[in-house]
C-alpha atoms as a PDB file:
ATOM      1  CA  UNK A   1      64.474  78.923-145.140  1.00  0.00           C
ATOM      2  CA  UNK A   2      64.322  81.580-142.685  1.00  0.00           C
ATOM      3  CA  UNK A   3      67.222  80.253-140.775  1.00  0.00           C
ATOM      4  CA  UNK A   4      69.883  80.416-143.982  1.00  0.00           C
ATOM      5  CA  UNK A   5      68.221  84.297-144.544  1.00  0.00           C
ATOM      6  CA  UNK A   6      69.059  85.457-140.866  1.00  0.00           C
ATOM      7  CA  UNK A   7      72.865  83.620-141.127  1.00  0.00           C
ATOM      8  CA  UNK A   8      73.163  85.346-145.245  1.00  0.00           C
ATOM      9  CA  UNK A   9      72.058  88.837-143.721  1.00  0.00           C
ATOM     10  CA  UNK A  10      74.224  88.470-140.983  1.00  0.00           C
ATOM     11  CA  UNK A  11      77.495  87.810-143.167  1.00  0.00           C
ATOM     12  CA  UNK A  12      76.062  90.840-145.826  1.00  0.00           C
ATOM     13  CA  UNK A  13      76.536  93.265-142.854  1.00  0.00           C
ATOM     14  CA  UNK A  14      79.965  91.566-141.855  1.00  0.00           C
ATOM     15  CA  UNK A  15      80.729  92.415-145.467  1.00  0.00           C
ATOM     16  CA  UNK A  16      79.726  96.081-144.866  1.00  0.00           C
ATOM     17  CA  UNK A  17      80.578  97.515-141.740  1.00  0.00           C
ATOM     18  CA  UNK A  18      83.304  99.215-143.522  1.00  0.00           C
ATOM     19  CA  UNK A  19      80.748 101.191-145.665  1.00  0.00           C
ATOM     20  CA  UNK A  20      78.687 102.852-143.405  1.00  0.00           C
ATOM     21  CA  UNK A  21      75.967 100.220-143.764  1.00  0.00           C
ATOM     22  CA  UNK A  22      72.395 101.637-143.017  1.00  0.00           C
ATOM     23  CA  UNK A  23      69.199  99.625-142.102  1.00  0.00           C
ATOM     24  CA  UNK A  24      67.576 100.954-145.623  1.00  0.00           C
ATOM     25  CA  UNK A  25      70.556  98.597-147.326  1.00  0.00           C
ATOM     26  CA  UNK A  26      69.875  95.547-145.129  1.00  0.00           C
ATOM     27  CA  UNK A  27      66.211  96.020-146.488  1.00  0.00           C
ATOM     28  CA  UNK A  28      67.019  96.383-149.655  1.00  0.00           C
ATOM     29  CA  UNK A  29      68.835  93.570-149.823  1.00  0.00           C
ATOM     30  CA  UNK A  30      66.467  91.336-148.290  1.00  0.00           C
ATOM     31  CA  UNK A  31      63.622  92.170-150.297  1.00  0.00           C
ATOM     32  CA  UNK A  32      59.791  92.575-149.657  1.00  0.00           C
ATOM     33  CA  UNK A  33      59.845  90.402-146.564  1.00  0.00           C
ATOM     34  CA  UNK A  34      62.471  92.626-144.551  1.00  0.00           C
ATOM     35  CA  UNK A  35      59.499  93.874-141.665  1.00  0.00           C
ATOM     36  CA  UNK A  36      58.930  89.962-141.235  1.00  0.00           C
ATOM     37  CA  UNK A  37      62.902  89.310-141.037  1.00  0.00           C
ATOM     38  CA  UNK A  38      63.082  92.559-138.855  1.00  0.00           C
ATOM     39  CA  UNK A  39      60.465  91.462-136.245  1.00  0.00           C
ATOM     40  CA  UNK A  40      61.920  87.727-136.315  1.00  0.00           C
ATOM     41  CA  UNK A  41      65.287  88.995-135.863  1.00  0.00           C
ATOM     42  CA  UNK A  42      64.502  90.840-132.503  1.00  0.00           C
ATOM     43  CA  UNK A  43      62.458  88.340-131.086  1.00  0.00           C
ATOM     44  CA  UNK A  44      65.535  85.910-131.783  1.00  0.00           C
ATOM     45  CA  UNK A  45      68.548  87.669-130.813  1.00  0.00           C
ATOM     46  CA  UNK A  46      66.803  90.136-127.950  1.00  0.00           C
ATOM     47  CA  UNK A  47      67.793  93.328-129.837  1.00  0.00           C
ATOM     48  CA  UNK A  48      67.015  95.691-132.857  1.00  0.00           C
ATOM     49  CA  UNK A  49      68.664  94.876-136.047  1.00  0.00           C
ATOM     50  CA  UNK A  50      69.681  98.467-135.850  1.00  0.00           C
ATOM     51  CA  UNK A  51      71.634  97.739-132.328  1.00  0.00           C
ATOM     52  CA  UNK A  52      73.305  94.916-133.524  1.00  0.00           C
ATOM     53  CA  UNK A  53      74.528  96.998-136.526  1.00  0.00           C
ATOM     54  CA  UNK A  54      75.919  99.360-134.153  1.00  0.00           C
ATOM     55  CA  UNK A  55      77.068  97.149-132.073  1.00  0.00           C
ATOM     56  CA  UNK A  56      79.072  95.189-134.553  1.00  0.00           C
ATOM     57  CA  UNK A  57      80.804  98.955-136.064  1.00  0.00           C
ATOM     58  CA  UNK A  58      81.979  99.589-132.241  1.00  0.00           C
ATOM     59  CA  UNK A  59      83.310  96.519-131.559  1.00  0.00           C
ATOM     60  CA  UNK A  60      85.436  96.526-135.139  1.00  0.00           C
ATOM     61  CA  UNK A  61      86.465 100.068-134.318  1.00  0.00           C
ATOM     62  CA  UNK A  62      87.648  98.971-131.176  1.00  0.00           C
ATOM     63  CA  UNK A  63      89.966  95.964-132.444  1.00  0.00           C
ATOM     64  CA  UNK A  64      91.248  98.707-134.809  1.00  0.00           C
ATOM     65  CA  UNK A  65      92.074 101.196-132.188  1.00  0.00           C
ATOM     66  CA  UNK A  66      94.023  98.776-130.182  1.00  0.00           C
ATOM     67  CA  UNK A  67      95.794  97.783-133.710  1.00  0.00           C
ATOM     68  CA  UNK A  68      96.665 101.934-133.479  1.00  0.00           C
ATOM     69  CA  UNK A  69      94.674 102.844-135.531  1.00  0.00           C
ATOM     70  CA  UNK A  70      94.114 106.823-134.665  1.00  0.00           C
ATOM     71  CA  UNK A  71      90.202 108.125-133.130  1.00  0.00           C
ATOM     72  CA  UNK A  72      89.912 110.461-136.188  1.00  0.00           C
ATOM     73  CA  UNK A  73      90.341 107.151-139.046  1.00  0.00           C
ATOM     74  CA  UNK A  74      88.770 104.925-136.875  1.00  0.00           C
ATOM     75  CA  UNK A  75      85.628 107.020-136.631  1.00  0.00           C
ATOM     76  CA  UNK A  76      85.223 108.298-140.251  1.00  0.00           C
ATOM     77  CA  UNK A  77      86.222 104.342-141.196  1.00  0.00           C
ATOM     78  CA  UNK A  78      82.713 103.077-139.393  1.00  0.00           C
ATOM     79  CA  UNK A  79      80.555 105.833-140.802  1.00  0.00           C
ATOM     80  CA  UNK A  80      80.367 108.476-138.054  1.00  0.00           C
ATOM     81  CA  UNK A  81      80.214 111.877-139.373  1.00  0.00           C
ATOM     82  CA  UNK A  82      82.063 113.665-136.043  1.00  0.00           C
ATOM     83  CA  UNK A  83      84.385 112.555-134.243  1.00  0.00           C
ATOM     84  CA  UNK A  84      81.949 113.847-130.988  1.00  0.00           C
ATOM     85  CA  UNK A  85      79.625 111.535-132.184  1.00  0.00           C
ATOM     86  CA  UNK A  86      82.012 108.750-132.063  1.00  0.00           C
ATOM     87  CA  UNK A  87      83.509 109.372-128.749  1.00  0.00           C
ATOM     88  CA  UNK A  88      79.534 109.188-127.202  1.00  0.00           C
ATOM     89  CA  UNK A  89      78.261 106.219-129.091  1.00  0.00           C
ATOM     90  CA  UNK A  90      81.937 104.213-128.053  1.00  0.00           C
ATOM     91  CA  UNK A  91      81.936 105.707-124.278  1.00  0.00           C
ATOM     92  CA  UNK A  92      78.161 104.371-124.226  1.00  0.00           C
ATOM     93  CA  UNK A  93      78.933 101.094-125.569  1.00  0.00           C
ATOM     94  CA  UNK A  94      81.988  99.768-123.826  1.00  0.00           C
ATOM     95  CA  UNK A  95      82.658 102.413-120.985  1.00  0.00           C
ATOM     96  CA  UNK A  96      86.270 103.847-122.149  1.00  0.00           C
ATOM     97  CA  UNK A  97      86.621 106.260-124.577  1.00  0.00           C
ATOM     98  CA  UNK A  98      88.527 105.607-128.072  1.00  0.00           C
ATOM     99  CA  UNK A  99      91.895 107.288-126.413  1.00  0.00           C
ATOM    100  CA  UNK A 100      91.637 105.137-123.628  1.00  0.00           C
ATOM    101  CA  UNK A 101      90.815 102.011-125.570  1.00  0.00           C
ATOM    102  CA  UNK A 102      93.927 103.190-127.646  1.00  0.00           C
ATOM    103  CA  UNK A 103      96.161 104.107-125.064  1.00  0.00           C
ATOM    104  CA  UNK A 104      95.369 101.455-122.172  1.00  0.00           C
ATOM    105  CA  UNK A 105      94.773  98.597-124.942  1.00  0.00           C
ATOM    106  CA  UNK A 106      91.136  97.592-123.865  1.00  0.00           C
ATOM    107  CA  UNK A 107      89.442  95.133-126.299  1.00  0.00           C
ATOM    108  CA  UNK A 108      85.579  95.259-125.360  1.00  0.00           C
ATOM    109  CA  UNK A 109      84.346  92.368-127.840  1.00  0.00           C
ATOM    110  CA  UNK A 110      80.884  91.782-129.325  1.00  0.00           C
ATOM    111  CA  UNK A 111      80.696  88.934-131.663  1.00  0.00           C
ATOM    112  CA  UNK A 112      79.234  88.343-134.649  1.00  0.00           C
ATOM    113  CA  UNK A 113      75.710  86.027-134.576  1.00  0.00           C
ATOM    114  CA  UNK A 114      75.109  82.931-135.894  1.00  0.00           C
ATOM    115  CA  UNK A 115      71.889  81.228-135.572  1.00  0.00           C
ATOM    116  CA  UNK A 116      71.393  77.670-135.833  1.00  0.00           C
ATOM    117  CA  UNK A 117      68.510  75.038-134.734  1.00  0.00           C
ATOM    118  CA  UNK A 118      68.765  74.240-131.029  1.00  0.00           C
ATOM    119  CA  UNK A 119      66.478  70.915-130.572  1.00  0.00           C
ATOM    120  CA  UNK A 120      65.108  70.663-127.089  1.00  0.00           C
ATOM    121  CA  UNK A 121      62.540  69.314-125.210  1.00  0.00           C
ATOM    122  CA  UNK A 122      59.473  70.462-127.809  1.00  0.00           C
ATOM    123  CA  UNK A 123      55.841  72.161-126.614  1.00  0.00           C
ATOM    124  CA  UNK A 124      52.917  72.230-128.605  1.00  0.00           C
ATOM    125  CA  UNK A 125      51.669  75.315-130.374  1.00  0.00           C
ATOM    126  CA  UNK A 126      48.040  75.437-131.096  1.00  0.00           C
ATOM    127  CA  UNK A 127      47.627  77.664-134.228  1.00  0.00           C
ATOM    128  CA  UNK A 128      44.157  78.290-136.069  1.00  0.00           C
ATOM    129  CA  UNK A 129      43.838  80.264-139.635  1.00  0.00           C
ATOM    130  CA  UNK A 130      41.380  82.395-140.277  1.00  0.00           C
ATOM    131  CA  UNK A 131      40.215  84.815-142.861  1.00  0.00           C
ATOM    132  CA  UNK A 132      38.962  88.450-141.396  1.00  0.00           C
ATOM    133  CA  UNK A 133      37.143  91.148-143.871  1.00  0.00           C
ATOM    134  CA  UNK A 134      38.632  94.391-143.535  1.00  0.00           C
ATOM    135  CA  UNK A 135      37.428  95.896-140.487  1.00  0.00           C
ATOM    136  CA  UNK A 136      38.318  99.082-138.057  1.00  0.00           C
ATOM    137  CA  UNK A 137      39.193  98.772-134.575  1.00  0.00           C
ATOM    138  CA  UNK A 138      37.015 101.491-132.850  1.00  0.00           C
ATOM    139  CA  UNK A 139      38.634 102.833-128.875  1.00  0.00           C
ATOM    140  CA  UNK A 140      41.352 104.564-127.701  1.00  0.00           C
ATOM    141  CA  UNK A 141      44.697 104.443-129.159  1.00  0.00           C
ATOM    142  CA  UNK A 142      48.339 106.397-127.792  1.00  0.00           C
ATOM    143  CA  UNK A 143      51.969 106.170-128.406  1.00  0.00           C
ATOM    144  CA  UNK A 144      53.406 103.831-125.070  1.00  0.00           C
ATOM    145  CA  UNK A 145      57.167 102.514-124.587  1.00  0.00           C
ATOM    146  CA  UNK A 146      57.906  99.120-126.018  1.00  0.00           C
ATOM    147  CA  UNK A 147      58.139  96.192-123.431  1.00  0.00           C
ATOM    148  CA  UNK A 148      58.560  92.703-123.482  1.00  0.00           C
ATOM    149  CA  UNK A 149      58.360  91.557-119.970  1.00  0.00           C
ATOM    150  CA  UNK A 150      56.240  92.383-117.263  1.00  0.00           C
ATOM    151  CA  UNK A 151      53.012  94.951-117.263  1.00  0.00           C
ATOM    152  CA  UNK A 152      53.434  98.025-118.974  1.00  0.00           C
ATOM    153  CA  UNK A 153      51.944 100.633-117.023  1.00  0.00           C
ATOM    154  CA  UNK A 154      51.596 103.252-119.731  1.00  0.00           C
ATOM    155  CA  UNK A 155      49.006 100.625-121.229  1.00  0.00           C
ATOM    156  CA  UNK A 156      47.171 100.193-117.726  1.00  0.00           C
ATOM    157  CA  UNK A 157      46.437 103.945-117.639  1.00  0.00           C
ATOM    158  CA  UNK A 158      45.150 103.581-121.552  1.00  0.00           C
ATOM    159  CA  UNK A 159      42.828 101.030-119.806  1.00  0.00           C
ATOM    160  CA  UNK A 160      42.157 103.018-117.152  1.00  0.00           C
ATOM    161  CA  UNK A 161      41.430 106.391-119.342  1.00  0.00           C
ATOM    162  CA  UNK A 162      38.276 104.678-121.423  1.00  0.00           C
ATOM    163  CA  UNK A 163      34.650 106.586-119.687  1.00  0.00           C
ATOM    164  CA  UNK A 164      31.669 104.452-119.794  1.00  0.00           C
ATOM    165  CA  UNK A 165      30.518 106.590-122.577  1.00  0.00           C
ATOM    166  CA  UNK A 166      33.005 105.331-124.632  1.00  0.00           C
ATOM    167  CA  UNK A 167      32.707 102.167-123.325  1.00  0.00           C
ATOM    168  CA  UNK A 168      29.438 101.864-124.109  1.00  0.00           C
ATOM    169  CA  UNK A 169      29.742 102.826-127.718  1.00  0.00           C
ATOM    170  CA  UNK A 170      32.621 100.202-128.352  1.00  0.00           C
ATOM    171  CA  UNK A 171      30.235  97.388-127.242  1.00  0.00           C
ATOM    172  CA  UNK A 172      27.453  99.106-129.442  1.00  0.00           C
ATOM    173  CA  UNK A 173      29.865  99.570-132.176  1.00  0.00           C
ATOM    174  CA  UNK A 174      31.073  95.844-131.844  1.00  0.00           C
ATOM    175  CA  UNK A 175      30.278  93.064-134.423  1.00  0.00           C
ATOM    176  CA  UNK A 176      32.131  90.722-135.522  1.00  0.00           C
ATOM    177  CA  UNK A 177      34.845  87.701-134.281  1.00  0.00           C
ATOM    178  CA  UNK A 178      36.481  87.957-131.825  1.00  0.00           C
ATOM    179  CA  UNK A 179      33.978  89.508-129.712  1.00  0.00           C
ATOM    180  CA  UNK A 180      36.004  90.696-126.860  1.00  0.00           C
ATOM    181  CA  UNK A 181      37.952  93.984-126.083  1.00  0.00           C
ATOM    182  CA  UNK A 182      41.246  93.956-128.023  1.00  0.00           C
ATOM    183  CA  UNK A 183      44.625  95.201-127.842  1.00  0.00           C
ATOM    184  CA  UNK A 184      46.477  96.300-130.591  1.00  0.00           C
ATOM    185  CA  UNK A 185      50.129  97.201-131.181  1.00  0.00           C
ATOM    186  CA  UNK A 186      51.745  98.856-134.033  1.00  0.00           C
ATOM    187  CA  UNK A 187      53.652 101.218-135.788  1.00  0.00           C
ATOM    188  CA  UNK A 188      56.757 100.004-133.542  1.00  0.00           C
ATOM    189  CA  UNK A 189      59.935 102.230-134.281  1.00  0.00           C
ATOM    190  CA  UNK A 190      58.650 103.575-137.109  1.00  0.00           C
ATOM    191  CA  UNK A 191      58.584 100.064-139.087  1.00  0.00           C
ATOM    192  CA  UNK A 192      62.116  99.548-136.887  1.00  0.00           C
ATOM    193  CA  UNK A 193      63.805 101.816-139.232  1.00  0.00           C
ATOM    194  CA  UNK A 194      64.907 104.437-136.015  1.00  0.00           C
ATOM    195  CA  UNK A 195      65.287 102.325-132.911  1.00  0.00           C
ATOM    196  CA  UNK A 196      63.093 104.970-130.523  1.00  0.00           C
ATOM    197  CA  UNK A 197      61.360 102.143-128.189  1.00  0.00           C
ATOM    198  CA  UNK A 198      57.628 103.024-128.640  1.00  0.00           C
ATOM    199  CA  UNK A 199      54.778 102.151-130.092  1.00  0.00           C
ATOM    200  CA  UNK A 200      51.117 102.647-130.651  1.00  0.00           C
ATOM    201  CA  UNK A 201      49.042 100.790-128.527  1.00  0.00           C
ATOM    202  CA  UNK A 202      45.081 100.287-129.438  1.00  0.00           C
ATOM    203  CA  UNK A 203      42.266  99.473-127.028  1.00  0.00           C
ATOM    204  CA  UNK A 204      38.800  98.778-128.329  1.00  0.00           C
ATOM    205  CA  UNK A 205      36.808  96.584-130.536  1.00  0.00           C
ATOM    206  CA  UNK A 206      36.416  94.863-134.022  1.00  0.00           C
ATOM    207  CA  UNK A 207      33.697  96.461-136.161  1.00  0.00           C
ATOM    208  CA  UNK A 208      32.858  96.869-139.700  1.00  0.00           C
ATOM    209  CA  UNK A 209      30.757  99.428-139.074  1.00  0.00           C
ATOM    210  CA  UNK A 210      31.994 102.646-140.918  1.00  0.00           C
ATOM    211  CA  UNK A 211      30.592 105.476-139.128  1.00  0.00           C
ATOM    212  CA  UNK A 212      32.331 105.117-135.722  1.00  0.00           C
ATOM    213  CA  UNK A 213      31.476 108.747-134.169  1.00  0.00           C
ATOM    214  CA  UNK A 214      33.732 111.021-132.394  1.00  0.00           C
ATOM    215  CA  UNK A 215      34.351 109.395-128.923  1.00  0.00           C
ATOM    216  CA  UNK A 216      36.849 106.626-130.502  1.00  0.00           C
ATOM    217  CA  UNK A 217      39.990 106.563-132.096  1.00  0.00           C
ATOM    218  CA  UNK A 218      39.651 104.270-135.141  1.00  0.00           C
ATOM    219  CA  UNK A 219      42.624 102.313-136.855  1.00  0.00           C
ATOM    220  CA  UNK A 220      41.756 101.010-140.498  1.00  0.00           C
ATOM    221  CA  UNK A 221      42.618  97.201-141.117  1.00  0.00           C
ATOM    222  CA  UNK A 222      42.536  95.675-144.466  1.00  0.00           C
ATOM    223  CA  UNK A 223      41.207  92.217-144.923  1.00  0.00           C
ATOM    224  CA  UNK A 224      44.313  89.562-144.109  1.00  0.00           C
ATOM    225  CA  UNK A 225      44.596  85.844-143.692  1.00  0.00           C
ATOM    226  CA  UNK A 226      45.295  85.732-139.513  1.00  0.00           C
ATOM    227  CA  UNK A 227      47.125  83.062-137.539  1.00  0.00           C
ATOM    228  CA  UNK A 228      45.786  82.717-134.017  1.00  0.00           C
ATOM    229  CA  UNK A 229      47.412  81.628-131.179  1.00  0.00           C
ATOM    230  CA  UNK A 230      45.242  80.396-127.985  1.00  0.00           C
ATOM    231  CA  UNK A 231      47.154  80.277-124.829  1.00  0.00           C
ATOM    232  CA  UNK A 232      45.993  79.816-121.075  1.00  0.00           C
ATOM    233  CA  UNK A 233      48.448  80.476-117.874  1.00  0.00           C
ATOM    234  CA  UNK A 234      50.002  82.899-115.814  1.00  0.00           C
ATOM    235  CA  UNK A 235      49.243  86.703-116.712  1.00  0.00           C
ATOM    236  CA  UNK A 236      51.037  88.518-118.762  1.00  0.00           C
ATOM    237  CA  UNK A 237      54.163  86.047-118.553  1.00  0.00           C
ATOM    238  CA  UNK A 238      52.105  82.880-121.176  1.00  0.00           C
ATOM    239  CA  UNK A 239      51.044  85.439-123.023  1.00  0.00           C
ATOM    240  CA  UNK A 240      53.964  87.750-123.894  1.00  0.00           C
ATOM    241  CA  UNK A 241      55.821  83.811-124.148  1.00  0.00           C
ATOM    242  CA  UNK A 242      53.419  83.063-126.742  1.00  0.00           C
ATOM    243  CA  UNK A 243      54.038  86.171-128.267  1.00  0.00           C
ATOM    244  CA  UNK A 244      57.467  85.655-128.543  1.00  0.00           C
ATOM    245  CA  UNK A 245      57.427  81.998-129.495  1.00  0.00           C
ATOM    246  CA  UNK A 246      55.502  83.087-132.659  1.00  0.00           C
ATOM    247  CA  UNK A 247      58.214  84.481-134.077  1.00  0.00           C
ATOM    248  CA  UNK A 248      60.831  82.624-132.350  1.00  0.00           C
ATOM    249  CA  UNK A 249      59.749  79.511-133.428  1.00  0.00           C
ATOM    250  CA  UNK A 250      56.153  79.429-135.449  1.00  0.00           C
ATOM    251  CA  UNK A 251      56.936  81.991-138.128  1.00  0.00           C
ATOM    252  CA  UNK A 252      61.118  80.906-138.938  1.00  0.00           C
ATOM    253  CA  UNK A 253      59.572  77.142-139.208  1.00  0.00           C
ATOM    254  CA  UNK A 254      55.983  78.039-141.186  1.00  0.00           C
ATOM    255  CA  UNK A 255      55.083  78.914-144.472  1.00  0.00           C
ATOM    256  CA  UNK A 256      53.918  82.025-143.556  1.00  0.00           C
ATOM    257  CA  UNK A 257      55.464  85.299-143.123  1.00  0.00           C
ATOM    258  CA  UNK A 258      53.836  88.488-141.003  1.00  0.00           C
ATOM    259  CA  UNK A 259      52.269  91.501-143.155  1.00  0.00           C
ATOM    260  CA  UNK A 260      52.353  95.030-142.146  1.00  0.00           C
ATOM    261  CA  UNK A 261      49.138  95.517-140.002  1.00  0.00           C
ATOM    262  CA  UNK A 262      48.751  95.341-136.754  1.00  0.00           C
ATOM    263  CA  UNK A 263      48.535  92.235-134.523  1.00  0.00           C
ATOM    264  CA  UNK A 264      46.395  92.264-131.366  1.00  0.00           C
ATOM    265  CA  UNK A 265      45.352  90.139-128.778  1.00  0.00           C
ATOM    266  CA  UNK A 266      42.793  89.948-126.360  1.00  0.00           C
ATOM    267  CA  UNK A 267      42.447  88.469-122.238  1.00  0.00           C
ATOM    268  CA  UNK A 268      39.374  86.734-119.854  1.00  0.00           C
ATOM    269  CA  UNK A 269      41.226  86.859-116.597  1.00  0.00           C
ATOM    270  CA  UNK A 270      40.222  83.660-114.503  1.00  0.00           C
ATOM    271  CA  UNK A 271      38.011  84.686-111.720  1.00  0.00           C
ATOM    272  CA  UNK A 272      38.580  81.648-109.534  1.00  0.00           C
ATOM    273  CA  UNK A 273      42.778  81.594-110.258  1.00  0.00           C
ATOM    274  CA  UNK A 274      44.967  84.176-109.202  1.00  0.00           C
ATOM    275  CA  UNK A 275      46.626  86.391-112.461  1.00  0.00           C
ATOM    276  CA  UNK A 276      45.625  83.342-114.329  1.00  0.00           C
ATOM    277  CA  UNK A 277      43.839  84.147-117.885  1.00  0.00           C
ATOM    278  CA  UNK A 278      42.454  82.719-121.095  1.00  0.00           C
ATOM    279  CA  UNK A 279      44.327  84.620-124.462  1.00  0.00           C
ATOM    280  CA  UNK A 280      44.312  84.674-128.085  1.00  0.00           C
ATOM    281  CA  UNK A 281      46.806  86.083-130.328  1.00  0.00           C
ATOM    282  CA  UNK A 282      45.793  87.303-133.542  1.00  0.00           C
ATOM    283  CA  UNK A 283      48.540  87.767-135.990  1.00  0.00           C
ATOM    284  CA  UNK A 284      48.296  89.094-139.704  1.00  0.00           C
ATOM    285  CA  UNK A 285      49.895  86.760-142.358  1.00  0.00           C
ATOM    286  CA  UNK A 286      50.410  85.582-145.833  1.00  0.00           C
ATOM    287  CA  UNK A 287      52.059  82.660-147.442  1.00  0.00           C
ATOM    288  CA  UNK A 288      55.749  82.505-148.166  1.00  0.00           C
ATOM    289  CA  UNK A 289      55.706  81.539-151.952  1.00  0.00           C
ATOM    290  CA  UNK A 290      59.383  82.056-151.838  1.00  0.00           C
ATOM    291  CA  UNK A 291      59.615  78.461-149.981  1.00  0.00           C
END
């Protein structure tokens, strides 16, 4: 159950804060499934498994400089390699640095999680499975800062940046379901291992077409089992909700887990409604056998 894996991870890096615990041993010790537990995670707590890692390390290394612990312990103790270092990543996180904390006896807390089921007031998800052949999604593709709420402007001027000519040859290229323009994120912190906020974001079309020509970037998609998640409301508020209530609550509860590949989604804006719009969400999956 995904629920007693988040709550078992969580206590594994309790265990380990002491010995300079990386995100490479949290995936390790999860197994084969640790991009699915990494993506979950965020959408969950709101942060990076990396932050909260950090997090967790400056808030112990706090309690210990209070205890009197001295900077120079307290720092090699959590797994910081100067004692520069340390003084910047504490100052950042709570505002004082360590000799202050020390001195002045300032405990900035930040608690270990626990997740647990919160039952409220349900809403339907409408989920559909599908199987896709491999395929190649044929536009224009760039590296754009991660964002969860709101438009993201670097993606607009993506939009913005495709000529008719290339237009004209994603339509041409275009042939098979669903036949709309997509978007297509992926490649997000480098599989979250470095916690650099960007991503690639993909604009074009489905095709299985292999000769694609030179106007479009082309990302290669191997065939995958695909949950899909139709959703109609405000736009982009439903659908980066829907977004985030497939991992928040579809994939922890399912017997499905995400692959590595990218997910994408596409958009018919309402032409009668105000920022209203029609959207799918496509995302790559497999079955949990370990359920």
């Amino acid at each position: 159950m995904m629920l007693k894996t988040l709550n078992d991870v969580i206590d594994y890096i309790e265990d380990n804060l002491e010995e300079g615990i990386r995100l490479e041993d949290v995936a390790k010790y999860i197994g084969e499934s640790d991009y699915h537990f990494r993506k979950i995670f965020q959408y969950i707590s709101g942060m990076p498994l990396s932050e909260y890692i950090k997090k967790r390390k400056l808030s112990q290394a706090g309690q210990e400089l209070v205890d009197g612990r001295s900077v120079t312990d307290t720092a090699f103790k959590y797994g910081y390699q100067s004692i520069d270092g340390f003084t910047r990543a504490f100052k950042s996180w709570s505002g004082y640095l360590p000799s202050e904390a020390s001195r002045d006896k300032v405990i900035i807390s930040f608690p270990k999680l626990s997740f647990y089921i919160d039952v409220r007031g349900g809403e339907n998800m409408e989920v559909q499975i599908k199987e896709l052949p491999a395929f190649t999604i044929a536009g224009v593709k760039k590296k754009v800062p991660m964002q969860f709420e709101g438009v993201n402007q670097e993606i607009v001027k993506l939009a913005e940046s495709i000529t008719e000519e290339q237009r004209t040859k994603m339509h041409e290229l275009q042939n098979m379901e669903p036949s709309q323009i997509v978007n297509a994120s992926f490649d997000a912190d480098e599989k979250f291992l470095k916690d650099e906020g960007e991503l690639t974001h993909a604009i074009g079309v489905l095709t299985t077409e292999t000769h694609t020509g030179p106007l479009l970037d082309t990302v290669e998609v191997e065939s995958h089992t695909w949950a899909v998640f139709p959703n109609e409301g405000p736009f982009p508020e439903t659908l980066q909700n829907t977004t985030a209530r497939t991992y928040s609550e579809w994939l922890p509860s399912s017997d499905y887990e995400i692959v590595d590949a990218p997910s994408f989604s596409f958009t018919i804006m309402d032409e009668e409604k105000e920022n209203h719009a029609y959207s799918e969400v496509w995302m790559p999956v497999r079955k949990n056998h370990s359920q």
